[in-house]
C-alpha atoms as a PDB file:
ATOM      1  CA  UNK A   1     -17.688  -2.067  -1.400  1.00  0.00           C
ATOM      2  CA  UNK A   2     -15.167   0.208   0.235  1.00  0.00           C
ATOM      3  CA  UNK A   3     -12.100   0.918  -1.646  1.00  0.00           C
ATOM      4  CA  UNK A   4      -8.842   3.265  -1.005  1.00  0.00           C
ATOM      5  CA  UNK A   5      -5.665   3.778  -3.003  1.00  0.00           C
ATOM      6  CA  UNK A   6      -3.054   4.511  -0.876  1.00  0.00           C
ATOM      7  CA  UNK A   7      -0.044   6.394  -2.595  1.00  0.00           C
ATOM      8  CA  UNK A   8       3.209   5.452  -0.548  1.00  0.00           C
ATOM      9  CA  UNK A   9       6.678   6.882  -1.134  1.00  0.00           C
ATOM     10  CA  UNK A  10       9.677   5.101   0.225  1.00  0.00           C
ATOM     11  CA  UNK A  11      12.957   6.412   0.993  1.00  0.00           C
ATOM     12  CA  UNK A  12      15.613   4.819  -1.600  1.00  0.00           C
ATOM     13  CA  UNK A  13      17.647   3.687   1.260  1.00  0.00           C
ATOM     14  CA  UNK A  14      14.621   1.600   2.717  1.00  0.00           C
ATOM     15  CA  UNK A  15      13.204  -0.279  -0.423  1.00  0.00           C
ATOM     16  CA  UNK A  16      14.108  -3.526   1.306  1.00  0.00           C
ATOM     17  CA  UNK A  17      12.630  -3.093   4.253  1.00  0.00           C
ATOM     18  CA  UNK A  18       9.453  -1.495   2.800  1.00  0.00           C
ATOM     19  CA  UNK A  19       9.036  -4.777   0.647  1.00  0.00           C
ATOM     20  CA  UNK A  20       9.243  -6.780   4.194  1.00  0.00           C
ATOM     21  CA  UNK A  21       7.130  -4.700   5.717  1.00  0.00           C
ATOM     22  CA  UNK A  22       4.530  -4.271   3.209  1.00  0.00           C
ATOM     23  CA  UNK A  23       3.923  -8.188   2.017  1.00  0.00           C
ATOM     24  CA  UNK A  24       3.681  -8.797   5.500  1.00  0.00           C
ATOM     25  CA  UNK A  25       0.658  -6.260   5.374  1.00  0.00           C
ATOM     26  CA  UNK A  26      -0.494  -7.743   2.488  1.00  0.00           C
ATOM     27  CA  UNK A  27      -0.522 -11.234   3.782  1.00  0.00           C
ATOM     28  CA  UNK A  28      -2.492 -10.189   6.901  1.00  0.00           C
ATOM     29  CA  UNK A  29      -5.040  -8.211   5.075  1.00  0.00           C
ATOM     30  CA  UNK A  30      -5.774 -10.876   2.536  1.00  0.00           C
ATOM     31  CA  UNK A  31      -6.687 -12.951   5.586  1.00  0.00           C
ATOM     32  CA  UNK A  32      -9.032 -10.544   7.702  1.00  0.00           C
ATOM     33  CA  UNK A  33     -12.883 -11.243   6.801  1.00  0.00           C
ATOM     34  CA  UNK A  34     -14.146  -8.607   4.371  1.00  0.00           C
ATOM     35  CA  UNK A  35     -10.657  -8.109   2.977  1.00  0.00           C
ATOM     36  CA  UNK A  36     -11.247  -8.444  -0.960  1.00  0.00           C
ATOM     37  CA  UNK A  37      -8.309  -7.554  -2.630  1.00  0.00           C
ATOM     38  CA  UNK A  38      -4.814  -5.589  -1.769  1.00  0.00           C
ATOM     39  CA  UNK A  39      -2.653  -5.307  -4.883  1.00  0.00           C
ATOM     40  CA  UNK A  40       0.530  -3.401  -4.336  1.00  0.00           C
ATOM     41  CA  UNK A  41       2.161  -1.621  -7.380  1.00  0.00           C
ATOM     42  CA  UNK A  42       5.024   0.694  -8.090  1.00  0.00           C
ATOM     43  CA  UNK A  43       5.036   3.577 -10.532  1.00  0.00           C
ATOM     44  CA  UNK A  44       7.162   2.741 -13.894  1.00  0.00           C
ATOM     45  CA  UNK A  45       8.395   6.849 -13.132  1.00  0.00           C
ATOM     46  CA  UNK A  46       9.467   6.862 -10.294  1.00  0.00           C
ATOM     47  CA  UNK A  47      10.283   3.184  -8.698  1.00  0.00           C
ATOM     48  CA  UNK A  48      10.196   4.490  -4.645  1.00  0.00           C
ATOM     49  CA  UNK A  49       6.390   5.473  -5.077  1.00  0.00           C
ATOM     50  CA  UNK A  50       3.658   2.957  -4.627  1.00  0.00           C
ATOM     51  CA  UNK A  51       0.236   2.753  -4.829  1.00  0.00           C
ATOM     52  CA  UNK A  52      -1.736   0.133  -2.423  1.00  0.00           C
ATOM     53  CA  UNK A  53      -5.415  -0.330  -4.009  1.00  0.00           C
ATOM     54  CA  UNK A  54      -7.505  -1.940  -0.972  1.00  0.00           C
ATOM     55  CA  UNK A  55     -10.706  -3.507  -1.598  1.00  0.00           C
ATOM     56  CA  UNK A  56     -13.305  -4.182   1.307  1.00  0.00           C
ATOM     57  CA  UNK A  57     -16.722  -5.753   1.561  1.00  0.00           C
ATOM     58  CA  UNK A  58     -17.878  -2.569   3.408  1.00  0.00           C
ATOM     59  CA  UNK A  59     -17.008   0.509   5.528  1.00  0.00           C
ATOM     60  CA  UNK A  60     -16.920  -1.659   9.022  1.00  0.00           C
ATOM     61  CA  UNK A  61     -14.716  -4.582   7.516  1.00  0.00           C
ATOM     62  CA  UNK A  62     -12.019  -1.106   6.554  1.00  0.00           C
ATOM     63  CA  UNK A  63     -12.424   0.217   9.722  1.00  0.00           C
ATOM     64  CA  UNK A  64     -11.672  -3.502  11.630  1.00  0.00           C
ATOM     65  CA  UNK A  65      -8.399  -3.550   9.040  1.00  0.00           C
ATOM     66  CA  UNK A  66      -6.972  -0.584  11.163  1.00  0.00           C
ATOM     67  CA  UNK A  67      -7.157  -2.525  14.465  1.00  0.00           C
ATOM     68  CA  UNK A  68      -4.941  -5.621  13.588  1.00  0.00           C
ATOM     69  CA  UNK A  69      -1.350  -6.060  14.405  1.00  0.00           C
ATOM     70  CA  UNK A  70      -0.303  -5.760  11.099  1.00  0.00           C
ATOM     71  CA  UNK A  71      -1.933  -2.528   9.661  1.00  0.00           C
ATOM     72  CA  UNK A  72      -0.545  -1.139  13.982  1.00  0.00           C
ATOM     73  CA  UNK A  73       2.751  -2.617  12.516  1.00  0.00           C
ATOM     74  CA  UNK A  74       2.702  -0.467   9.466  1.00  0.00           C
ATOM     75  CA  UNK A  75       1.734   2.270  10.768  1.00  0.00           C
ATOM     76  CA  UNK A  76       4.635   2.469  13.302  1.00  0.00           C
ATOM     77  CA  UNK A  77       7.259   1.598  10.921  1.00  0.00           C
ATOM     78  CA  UNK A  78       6.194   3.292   7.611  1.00  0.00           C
ATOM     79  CA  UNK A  79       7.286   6.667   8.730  1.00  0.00           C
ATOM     80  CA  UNK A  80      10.940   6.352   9.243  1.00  0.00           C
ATOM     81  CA  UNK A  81      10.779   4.191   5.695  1.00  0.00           C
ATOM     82  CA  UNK A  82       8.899   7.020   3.741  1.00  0.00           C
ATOM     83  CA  UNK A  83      10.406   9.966   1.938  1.00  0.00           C
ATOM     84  CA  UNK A  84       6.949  11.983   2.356  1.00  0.00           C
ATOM     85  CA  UNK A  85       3.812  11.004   4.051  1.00  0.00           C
ATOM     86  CA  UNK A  86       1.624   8.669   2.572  1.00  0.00           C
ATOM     87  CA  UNK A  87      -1.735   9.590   1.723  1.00  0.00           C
ATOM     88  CA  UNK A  88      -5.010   7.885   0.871  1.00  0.00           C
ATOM     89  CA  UNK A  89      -8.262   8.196  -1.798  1.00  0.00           C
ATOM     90  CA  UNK A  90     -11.367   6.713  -0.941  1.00  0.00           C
ATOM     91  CA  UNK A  91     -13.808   5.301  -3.218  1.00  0.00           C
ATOM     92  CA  UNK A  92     -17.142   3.614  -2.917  1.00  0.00           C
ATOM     93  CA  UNK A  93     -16.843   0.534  -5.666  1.00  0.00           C
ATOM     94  CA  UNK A  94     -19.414   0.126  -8.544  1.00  0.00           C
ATOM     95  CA  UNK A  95     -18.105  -2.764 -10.583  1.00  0.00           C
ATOM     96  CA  UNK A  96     -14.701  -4.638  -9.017  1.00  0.00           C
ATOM     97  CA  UNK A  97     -13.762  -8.119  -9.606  1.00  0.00           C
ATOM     98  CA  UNK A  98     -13.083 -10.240  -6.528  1.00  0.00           C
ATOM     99  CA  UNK A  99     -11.581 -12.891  -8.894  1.00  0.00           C
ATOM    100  CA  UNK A 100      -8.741 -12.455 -11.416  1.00  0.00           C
ATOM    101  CA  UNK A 101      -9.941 -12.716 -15.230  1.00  0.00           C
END
């Protein structure tokens, strides 16, 4: 499995349209084959900093998630919504859950 953690920081002024913006992600991403999880959270410190944990069956069905509309999408609106550039961790997965417990 391919996994990354994005870390996200949005602008206070563009919470609301981050939240569009990203569960539209989400939604598309949970429907692309080899998409295996996409959890969004937000840090209890600071509530404008998010962390995106993507899960993938393997390296090629990661690399297809960055040719769909909706990962283009985010990618040409998320800068004007973030207060510093988003960056991400990669991580090859040992043990992850594809169901919830």
């Amino acid at each position: 499995m391919f996994v990354a953690a994005v870390h996200v920081f949005v602008k206070p002024e563009a919470m609301d349209d981050f939240m569009e913006l990203i569960l539209m992600d989400q939604e598309g991403s949970l429907a692309e084959p080899g998409c295996v999880r996409f959890d969004i959270v937000r840090s209890v410190e600071d509530a404008h900093e998010f962390l995106i944990w993507e899960v993938y069956a393997d390296a090629d069905a990661a690399a297809f998630h960055k040719t769909t509309p909706h990962y283009a999408a985010f990618k040409e609106r998320m800068p004007a919504l973030a207060s510093k550039e988003r960056y991400a961790d990669r991580y090859d997965g040992v043990s992850v859950p594809t169901e919830p417990a």
